[in-house]
PDB file of N, CA and C in Angstrom:
ATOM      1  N   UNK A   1       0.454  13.323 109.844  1.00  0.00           N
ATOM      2  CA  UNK A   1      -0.035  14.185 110.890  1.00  0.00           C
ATOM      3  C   UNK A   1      -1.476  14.614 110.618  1.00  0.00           C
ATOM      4  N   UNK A   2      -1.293  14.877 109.515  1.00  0.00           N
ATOM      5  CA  UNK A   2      -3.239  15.004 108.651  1.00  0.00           C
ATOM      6  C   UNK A   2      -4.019  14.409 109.473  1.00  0.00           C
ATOM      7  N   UNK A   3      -3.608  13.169 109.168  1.00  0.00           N
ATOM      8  CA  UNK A   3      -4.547  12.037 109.713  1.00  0.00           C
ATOM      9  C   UNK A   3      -5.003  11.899 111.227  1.00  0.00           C
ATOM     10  N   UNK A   4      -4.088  12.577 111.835  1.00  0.00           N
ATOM     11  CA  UNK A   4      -3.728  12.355 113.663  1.00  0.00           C
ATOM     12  C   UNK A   4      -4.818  13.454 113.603  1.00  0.00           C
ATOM     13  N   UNK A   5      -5.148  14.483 113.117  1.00  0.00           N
ATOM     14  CA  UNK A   5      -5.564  15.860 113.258  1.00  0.00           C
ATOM     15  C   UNK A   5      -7.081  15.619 112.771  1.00  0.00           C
ATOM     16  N   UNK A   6      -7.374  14.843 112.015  1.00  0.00           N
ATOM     17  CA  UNK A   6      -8.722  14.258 111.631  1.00  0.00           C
ATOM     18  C   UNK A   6      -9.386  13.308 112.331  1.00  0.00           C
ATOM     19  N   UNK A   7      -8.803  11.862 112.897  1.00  0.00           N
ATOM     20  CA  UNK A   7      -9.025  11.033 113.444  1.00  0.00           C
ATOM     21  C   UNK A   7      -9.172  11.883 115.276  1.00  0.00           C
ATOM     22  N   UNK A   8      -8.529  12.872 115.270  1.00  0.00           N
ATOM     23  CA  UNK A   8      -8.882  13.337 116.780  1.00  0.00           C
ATOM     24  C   UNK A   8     -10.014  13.884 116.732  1.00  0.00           C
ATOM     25  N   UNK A   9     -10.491  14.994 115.457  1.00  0.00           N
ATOM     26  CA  UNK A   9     -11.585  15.624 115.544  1.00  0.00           C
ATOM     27  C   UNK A   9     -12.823  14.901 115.202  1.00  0.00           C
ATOM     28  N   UNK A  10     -12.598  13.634 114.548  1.00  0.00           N
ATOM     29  CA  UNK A  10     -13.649  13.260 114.457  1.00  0.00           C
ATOM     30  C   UNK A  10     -14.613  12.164 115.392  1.00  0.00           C
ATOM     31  N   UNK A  11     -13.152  11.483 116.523  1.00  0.00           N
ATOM     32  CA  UNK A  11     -13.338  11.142 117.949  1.00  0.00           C
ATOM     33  C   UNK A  11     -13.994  11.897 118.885  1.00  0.00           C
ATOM     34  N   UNK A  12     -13.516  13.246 119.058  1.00  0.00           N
ATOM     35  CA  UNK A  12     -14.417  14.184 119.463  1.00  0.00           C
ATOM     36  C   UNK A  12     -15.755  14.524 119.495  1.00  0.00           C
ATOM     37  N   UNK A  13     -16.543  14.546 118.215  1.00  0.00           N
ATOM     38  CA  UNK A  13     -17.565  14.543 118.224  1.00  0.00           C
ATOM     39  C   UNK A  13     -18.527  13.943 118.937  1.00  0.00           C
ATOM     40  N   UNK A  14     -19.160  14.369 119.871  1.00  0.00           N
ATOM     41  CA  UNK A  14     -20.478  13.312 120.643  1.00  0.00           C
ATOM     42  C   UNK A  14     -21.486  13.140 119.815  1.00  0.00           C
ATOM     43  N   UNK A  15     -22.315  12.554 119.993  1.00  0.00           N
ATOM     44  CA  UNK A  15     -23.703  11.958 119.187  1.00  0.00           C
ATOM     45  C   UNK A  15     -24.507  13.044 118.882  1.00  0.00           C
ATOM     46  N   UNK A  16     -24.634  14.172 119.839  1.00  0.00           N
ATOM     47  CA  UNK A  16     -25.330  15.256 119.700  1.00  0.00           C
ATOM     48  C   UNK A  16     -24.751  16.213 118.497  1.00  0.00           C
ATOM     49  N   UNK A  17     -23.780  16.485 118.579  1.00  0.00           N
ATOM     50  CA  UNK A  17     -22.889  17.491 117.496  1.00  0.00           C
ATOM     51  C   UNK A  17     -22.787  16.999 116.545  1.00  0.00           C
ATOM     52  N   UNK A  18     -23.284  15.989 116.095  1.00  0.00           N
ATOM     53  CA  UNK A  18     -23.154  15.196 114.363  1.00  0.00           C
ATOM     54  C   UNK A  18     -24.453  15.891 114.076  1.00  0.00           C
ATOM     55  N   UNK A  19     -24.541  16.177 112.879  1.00  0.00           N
ATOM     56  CA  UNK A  19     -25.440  16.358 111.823  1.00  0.00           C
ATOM     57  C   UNK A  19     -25.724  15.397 111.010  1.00  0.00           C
ATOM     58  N   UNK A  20     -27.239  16.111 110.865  1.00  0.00           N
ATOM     59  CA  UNK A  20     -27.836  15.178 109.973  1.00  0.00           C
ATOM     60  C   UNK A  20     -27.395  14.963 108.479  1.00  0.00           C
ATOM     61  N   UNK A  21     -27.563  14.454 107.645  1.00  0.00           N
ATOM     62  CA  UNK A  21     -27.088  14.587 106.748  1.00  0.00           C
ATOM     63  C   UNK A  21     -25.710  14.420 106.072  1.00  0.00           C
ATOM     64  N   UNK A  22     -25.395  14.768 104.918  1.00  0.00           N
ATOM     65  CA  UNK A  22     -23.736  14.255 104.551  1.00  0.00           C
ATOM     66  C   UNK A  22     -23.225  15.492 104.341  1.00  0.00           C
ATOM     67  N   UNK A  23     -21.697  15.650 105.153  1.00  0.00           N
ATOM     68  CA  UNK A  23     -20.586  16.666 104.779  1.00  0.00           C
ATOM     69  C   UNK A  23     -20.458  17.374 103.652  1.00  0.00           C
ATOM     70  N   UNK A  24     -20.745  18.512 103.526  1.00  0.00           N
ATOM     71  CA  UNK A  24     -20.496  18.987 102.017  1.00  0.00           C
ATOM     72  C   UNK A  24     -19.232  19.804 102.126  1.00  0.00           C
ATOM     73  N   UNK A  25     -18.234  19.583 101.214  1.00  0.00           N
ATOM     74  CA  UNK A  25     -16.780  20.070 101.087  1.00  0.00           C
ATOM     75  C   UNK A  25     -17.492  21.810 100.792  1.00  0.00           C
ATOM     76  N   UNK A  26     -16.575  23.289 101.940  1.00  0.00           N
ATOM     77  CA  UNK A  26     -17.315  24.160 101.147  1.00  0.00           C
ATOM     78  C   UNK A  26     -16.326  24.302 100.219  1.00  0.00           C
ATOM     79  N   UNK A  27     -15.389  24.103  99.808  1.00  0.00           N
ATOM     80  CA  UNK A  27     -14.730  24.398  98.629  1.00  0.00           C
ATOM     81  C   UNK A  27     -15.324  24.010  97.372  1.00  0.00           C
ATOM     82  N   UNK A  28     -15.184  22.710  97.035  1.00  0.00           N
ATOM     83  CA  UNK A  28     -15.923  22.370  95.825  1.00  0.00           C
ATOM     84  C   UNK A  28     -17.628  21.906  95.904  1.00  0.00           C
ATOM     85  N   UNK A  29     -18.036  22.058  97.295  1.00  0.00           N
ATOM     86  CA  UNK A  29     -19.526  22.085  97.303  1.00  0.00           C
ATOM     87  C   UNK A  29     -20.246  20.662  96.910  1.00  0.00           C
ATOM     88  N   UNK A  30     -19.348  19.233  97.156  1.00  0.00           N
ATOM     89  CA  UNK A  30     -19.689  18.212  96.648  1.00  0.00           C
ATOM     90  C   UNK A  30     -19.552  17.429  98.231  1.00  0.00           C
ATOM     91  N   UNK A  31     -20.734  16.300  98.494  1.00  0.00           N
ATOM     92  CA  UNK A  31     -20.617  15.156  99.437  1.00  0.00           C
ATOM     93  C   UNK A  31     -18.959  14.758  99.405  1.00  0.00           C
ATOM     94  N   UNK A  32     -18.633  14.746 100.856  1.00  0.00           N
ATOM     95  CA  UNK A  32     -17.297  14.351 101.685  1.00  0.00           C
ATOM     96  C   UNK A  32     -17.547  13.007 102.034  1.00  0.00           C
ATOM     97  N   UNK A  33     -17.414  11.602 101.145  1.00  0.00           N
ATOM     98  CA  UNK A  33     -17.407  10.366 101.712  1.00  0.00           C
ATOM     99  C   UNK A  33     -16.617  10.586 102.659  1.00  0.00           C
ATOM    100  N   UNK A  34     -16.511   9.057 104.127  1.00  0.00           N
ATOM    101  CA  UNK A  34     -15.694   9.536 105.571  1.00  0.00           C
ATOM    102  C   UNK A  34     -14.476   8.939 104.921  1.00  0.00           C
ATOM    103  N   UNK A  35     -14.001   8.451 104.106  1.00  0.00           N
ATOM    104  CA  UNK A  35     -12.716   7.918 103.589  1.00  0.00           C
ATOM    105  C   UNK A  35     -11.745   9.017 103.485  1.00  0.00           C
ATOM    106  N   UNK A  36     -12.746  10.189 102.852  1.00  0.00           N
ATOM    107  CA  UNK A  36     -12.160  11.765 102.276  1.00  0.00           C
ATOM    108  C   UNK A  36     -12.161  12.531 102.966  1.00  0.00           C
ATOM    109  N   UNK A  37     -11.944  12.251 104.238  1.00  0.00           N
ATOM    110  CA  UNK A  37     -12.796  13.803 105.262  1.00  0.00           C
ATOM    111  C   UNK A  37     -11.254  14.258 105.722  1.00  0.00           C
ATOM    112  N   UNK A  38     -11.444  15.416 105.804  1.00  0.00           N
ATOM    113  CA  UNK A  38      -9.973  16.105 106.466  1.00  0.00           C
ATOM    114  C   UNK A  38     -10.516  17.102 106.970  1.00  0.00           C
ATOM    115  N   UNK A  39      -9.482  17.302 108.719  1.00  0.00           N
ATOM    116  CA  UNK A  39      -9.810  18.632 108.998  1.00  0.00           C
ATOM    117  C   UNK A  39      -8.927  19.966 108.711  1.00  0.00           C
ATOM    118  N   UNK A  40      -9.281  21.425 108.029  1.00  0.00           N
ATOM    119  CA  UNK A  40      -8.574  21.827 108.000  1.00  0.00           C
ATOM    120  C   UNK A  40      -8.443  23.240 108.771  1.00  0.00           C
ATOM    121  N   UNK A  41      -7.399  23.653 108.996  1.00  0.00           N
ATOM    122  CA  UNK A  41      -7.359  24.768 109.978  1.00  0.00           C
ATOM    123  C   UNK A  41      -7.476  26.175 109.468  1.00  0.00           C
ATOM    124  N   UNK A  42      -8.573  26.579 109.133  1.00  0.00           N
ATOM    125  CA  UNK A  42      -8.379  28.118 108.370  1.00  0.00           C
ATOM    126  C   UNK A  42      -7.843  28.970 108.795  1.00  0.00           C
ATOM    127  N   UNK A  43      -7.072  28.734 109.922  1.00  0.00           N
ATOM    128  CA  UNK A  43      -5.550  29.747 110.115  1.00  0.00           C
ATOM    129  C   UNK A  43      -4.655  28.285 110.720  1.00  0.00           C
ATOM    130  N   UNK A  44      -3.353  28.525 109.773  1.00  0.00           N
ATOM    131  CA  UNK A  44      -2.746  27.622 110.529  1.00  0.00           C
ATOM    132  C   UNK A  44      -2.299  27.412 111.546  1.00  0.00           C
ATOM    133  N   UNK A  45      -2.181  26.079 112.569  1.00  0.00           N
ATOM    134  CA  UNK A  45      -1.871  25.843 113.617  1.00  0.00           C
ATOM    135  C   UNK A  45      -0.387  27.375 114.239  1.00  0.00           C
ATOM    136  N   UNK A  46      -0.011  26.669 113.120  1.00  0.00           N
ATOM    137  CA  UNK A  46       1.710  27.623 113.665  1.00  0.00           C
ATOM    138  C   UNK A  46       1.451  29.098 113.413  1.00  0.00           C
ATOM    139  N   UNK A  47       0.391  29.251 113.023  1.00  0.00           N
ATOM    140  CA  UNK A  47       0.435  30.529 113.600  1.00  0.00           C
ATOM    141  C   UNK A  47      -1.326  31.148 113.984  1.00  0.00           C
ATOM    142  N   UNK A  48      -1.376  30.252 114.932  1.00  0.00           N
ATOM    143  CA  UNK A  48      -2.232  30.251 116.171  1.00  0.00           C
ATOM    144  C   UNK A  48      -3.798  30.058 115.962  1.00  0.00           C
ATOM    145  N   UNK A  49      -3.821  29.290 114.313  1.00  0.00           N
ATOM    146  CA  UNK A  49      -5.370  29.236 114.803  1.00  0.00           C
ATOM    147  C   UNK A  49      -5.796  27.934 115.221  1.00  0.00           C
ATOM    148  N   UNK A  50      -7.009  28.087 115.662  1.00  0.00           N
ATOM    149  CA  UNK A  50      -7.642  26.650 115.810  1.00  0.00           C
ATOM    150  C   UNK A  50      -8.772  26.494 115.100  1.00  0.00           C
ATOM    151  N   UNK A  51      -9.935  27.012 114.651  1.00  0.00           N
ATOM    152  CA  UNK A  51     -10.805  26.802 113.886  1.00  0.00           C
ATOM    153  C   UNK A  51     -11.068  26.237 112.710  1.00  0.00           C
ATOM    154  N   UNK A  52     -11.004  24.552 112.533  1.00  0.00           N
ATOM    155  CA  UNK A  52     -11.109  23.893 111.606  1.00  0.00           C
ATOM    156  C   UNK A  52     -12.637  23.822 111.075  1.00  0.00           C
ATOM    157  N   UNK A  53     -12.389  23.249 109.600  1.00  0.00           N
ATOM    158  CA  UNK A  53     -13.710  22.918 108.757  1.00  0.00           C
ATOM    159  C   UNK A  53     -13.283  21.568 108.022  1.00  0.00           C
ATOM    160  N   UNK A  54     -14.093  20.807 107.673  1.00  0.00           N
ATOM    161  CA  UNK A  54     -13.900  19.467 106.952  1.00  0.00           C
ATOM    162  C   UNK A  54     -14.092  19.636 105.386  1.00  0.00           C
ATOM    163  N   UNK A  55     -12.919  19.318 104.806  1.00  0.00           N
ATOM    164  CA  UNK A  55     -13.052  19.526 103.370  1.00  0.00           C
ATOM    165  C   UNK A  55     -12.629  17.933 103.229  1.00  0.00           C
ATOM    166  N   UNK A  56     -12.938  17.844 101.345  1.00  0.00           N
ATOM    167  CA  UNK A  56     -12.338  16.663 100.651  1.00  0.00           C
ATOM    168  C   UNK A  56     -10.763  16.881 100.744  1.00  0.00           C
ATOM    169  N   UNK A  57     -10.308  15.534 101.032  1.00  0.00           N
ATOM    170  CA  UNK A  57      -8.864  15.415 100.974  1.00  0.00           C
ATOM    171  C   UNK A  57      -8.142  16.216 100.156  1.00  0.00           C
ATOM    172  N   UNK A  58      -8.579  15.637  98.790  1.00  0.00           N
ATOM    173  CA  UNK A  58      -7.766  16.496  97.819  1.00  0.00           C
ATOM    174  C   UNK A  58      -8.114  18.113  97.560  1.00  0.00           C
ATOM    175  N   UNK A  59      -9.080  18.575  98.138  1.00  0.00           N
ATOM    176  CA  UNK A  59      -8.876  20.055  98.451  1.00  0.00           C
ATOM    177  C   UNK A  59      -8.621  20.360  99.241  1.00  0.00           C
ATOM    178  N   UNK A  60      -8.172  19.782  99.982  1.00  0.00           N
ATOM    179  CA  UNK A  60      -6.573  19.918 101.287  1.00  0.00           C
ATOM    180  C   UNK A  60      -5.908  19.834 100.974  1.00  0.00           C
ATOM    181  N   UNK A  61      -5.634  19.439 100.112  1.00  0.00           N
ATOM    182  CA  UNK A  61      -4.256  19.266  99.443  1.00  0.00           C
ATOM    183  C   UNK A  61      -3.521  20.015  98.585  1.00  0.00           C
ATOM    184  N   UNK A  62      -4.807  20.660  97.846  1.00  0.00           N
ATOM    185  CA  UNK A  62      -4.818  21.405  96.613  1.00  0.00           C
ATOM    186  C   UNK A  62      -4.187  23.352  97.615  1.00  0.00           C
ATOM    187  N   UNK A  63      -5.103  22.847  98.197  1.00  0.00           N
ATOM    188  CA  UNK A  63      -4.716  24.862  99.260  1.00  0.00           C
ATOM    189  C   UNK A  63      -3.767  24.518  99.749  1.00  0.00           C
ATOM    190  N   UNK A  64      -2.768  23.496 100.285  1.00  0.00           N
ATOM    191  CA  UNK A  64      -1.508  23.584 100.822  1.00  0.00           C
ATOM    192  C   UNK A  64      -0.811  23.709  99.619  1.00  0.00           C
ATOM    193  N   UNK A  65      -0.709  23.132  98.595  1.00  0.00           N
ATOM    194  CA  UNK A  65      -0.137  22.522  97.158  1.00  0.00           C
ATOM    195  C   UNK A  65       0.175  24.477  96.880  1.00  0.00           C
ATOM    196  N   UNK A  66      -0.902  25.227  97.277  1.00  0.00           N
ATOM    197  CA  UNK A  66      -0.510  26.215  96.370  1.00  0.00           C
ATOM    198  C   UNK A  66      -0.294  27.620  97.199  1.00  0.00           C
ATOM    199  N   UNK A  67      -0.673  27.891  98.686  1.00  0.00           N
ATOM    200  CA  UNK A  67      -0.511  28.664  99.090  1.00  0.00           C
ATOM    201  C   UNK A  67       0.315  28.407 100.557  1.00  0.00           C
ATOM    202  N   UNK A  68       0.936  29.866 100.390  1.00  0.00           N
ATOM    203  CA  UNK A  68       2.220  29.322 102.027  1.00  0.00           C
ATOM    204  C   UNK A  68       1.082  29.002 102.858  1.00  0.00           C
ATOM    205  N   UNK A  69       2.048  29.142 104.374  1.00  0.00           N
ATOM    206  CA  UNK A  69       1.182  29.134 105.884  1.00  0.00           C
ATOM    207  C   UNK A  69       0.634  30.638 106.055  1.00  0.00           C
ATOM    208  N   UNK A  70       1.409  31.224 105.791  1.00  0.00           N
ATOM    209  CA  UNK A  70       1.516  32.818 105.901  1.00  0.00           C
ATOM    210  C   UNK A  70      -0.158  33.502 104.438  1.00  0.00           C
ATOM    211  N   UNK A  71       0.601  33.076 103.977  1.00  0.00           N
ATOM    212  CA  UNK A  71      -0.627  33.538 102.925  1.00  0.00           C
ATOM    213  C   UNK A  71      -2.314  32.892 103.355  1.00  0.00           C
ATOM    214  N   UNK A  72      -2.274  31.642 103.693  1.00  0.00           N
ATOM    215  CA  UNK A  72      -3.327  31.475 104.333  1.00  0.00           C
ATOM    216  C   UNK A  72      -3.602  32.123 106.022  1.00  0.00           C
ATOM    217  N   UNK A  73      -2.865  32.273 106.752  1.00  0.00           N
ATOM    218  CA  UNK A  73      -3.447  32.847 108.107  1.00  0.00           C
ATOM    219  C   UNK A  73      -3.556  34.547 107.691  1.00  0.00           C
ATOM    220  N   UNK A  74      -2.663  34.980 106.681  1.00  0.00           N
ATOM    221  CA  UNK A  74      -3.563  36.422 106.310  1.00  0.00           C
ATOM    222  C   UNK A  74      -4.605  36.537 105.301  1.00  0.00           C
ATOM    223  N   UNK A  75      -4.865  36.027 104.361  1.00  0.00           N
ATOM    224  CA  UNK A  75      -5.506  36.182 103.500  1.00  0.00           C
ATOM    225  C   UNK A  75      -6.296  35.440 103.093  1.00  0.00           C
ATOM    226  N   UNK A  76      -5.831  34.218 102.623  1.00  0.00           N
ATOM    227  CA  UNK A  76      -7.032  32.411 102.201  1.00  0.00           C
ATOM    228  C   UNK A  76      -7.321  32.551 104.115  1.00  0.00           C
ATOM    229  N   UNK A  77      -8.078  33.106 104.624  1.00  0.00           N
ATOM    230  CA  UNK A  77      -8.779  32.372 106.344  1.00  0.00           C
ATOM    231  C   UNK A  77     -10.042  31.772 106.110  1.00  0.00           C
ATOM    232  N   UNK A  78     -10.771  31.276 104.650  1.00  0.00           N
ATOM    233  CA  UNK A  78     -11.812  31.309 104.719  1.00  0.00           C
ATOM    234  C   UNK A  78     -12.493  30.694 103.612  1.00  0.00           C
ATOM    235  N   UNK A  79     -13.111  29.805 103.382  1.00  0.00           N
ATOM    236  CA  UNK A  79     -13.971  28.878 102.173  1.00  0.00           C
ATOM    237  C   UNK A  79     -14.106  29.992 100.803  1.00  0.00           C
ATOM    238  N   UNK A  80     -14.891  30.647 101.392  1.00  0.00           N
ATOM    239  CA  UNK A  80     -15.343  32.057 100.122  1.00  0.00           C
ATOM    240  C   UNK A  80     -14.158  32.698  99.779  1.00  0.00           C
ATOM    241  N   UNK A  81     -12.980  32.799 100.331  1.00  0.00           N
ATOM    242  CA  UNK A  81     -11.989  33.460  99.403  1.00  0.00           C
ATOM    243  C   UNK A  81     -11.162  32.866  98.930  1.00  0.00           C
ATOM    244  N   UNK A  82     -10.857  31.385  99.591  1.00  0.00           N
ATOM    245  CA  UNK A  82      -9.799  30.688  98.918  1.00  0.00           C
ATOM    246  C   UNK A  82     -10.967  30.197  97.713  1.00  0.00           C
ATOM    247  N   UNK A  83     -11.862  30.088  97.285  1.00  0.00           N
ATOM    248  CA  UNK A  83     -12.613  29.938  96.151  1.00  0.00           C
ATOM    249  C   UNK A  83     -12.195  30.950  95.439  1.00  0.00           C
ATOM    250  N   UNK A  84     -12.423  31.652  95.435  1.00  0.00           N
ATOM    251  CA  UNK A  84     -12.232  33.286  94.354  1.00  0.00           C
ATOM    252  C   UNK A  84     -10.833  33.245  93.760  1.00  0.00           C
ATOM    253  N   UNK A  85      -9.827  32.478  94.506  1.00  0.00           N
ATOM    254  CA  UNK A  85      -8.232  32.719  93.909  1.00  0.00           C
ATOM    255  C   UNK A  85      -8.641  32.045  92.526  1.00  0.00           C
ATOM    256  N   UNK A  86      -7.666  32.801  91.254  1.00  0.00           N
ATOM    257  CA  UNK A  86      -8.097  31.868  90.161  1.00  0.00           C
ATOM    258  C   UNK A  86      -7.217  30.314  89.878  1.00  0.00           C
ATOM    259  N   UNK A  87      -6.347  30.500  90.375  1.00  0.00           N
ATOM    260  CA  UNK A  87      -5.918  28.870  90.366  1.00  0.00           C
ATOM    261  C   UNK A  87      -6.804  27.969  91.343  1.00  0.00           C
ATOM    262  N   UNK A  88      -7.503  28.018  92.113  1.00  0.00           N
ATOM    263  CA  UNK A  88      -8.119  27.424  92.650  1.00  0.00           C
ATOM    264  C   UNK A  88      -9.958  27.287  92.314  1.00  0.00           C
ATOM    265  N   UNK A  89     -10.166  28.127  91.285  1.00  0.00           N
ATOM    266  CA  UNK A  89     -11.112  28.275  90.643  1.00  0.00           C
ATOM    267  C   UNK A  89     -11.227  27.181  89.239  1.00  0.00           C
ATOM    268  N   UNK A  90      -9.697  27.277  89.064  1.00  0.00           N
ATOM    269  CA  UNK A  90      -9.241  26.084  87.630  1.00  0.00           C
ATOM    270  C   UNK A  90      -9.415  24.859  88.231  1.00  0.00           C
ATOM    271  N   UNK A  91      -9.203  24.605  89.618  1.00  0.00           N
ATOM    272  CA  UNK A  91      -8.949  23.083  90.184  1.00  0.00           C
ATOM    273  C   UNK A  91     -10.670  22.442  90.384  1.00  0.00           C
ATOM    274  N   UNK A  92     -11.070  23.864  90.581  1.00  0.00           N
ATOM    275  CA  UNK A  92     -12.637  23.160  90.854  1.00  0.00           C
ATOM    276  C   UNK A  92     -13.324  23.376  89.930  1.00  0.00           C
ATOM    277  N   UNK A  93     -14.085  24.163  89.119  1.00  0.00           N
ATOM    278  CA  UNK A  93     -14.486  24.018  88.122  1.00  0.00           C
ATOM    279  C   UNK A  93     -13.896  23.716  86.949  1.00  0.00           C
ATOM    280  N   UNK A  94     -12.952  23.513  86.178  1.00  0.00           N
ATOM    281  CA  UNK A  94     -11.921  22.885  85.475  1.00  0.00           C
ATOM    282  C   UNK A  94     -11.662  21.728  85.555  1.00  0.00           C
ATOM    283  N   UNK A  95     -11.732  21.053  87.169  1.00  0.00           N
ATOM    284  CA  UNK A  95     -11.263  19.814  86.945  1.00  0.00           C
ATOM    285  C   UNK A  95     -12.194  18.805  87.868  1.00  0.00           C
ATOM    286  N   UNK A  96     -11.933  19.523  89.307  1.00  0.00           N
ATOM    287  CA  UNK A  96     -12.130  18.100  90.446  1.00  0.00           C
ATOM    288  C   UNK A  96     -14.051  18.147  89.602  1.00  0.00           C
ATOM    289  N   UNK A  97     -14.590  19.365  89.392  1.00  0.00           N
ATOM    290  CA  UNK A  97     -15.956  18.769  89.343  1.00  0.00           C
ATOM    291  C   UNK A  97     -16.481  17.626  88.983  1.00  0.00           C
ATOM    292  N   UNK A  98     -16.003  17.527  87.859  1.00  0.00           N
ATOM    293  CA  UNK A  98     -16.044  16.150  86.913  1.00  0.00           C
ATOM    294  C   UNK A  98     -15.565  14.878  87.678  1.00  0.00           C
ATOM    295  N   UNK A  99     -15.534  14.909  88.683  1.00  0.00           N
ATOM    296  CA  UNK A  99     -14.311  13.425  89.357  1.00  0.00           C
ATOM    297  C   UNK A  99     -15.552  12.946  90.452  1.00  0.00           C
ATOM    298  N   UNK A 100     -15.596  12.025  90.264  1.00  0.00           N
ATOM    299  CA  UNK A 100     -16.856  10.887  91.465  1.00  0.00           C
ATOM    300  C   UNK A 100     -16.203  11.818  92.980  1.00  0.00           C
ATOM    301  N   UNK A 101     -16.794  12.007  94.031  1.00  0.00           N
ATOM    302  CA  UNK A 101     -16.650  12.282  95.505  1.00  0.00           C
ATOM    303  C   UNK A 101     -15.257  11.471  96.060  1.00  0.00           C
ATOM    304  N   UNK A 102     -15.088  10.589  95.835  1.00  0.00           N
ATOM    305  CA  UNK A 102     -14.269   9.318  96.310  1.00  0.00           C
ATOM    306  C   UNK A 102     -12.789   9.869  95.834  1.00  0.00           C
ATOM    307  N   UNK A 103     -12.775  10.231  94.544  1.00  0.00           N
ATOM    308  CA  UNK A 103     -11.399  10.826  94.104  1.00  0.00           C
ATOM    309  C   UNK A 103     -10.292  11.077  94.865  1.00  0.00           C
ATOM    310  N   UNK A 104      -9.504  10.700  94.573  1.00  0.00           N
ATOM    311  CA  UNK A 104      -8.734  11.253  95.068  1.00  0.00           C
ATOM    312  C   UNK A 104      -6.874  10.981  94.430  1.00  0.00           C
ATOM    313  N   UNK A 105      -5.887  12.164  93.952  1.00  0.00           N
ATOM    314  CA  UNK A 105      -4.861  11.817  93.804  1.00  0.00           C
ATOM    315  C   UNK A 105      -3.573  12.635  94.031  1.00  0.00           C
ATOM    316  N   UNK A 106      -2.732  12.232  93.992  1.00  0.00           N
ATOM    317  CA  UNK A 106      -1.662  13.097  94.665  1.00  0.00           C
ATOM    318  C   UNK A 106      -1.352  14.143  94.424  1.00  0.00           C
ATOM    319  N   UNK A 107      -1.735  15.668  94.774  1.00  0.00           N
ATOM    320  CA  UNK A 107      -0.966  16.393  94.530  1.00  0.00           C
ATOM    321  C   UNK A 107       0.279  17.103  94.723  1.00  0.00           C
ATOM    322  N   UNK A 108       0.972  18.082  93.485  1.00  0.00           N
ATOM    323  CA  UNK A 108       2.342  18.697  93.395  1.00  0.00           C
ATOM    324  C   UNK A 108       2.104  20.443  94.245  1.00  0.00           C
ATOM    325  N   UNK A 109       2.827  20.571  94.569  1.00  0.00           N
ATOM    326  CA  UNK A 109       3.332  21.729  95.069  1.00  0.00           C
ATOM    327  C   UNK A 109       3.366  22.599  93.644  1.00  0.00           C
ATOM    328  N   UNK A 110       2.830  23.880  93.921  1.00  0.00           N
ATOM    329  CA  UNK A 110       2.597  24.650  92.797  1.00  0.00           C
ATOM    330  C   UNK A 110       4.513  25.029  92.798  1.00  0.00           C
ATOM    331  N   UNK A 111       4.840  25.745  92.119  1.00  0.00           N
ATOM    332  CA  UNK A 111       6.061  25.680  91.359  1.00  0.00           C
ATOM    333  C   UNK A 111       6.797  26.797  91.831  1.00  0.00           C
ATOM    334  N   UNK A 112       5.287  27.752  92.003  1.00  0.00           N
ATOM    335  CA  UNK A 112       5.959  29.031  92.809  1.00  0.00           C
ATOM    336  C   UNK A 112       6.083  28.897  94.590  1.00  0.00           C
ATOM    337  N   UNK A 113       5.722  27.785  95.077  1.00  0.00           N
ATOM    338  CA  UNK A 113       6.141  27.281  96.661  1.00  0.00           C
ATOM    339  C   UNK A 113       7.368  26.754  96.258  1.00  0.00           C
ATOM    340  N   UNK A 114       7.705  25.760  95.061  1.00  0.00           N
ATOM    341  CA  UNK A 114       8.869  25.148  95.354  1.00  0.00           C
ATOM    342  C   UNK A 114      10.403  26.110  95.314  1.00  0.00           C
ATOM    343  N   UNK A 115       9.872  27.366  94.725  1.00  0.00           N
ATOM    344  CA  UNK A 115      11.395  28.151  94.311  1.00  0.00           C
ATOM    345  C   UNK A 115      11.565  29.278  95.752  1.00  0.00           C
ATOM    346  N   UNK A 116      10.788  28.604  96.944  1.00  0.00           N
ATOM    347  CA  UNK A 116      10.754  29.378  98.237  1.00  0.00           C
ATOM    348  C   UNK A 116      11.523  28.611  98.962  1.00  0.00           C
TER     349      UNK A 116
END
């Protein structure tokens, strides 16, 4: 469904609304090759937002991996604070920094989503 939700927004775009330049993920602040591009909804769909931003895959992955729906439409709504959480502070400076743009690998559901 990711994909349906990316491939629409990025159909969307007319010639005019592209920018110059290359995508920068604001999470980890690194070039978004188009292989990696995801859109994500800083309030979730199901509970009513629409305002997406384009991050790297795997930091789409990483903010679902660790926070509910609920915790993001109240609290993570936003680049600058889902940065500040400290598990998500470990994923980016701790880890993805070090990894080429292209990266990308599967992530787990943090441990405290799975016992929900």
């Amino acid at each position: 469904m990711i994909g349906k939700i990316r491939s629409k927004l990025l159909s969307l775009q007319s010639p005019h609304a592209v920018r110059e330049g290359p995508d920068i993920c604001p999470i980890c602040d690194r070039e978004i090759p188009k292989s990696q591009k995801d859109a994500h909804h800083l309030i979730p769909k199901s509970k009513g937002g629409k305002t997406t931003e384009f991050l790297h895959r795997i930091c789409h992955k990483q903010i679902h991996a660790l926070f509910t729906e609920t915790e993001l439409a109240v609290t993570f709504n936003n680049a600058a604070i889902l940065k500040e959480h400290p598990e998500m502070q470990k994923f980016i400076i701790g880890w993805i920094k070090s990894k080429p743009n292209s990266f990308y690998e599967k992530t787990r559901k943090s441990v405290r989503l799975k016992s929900n």
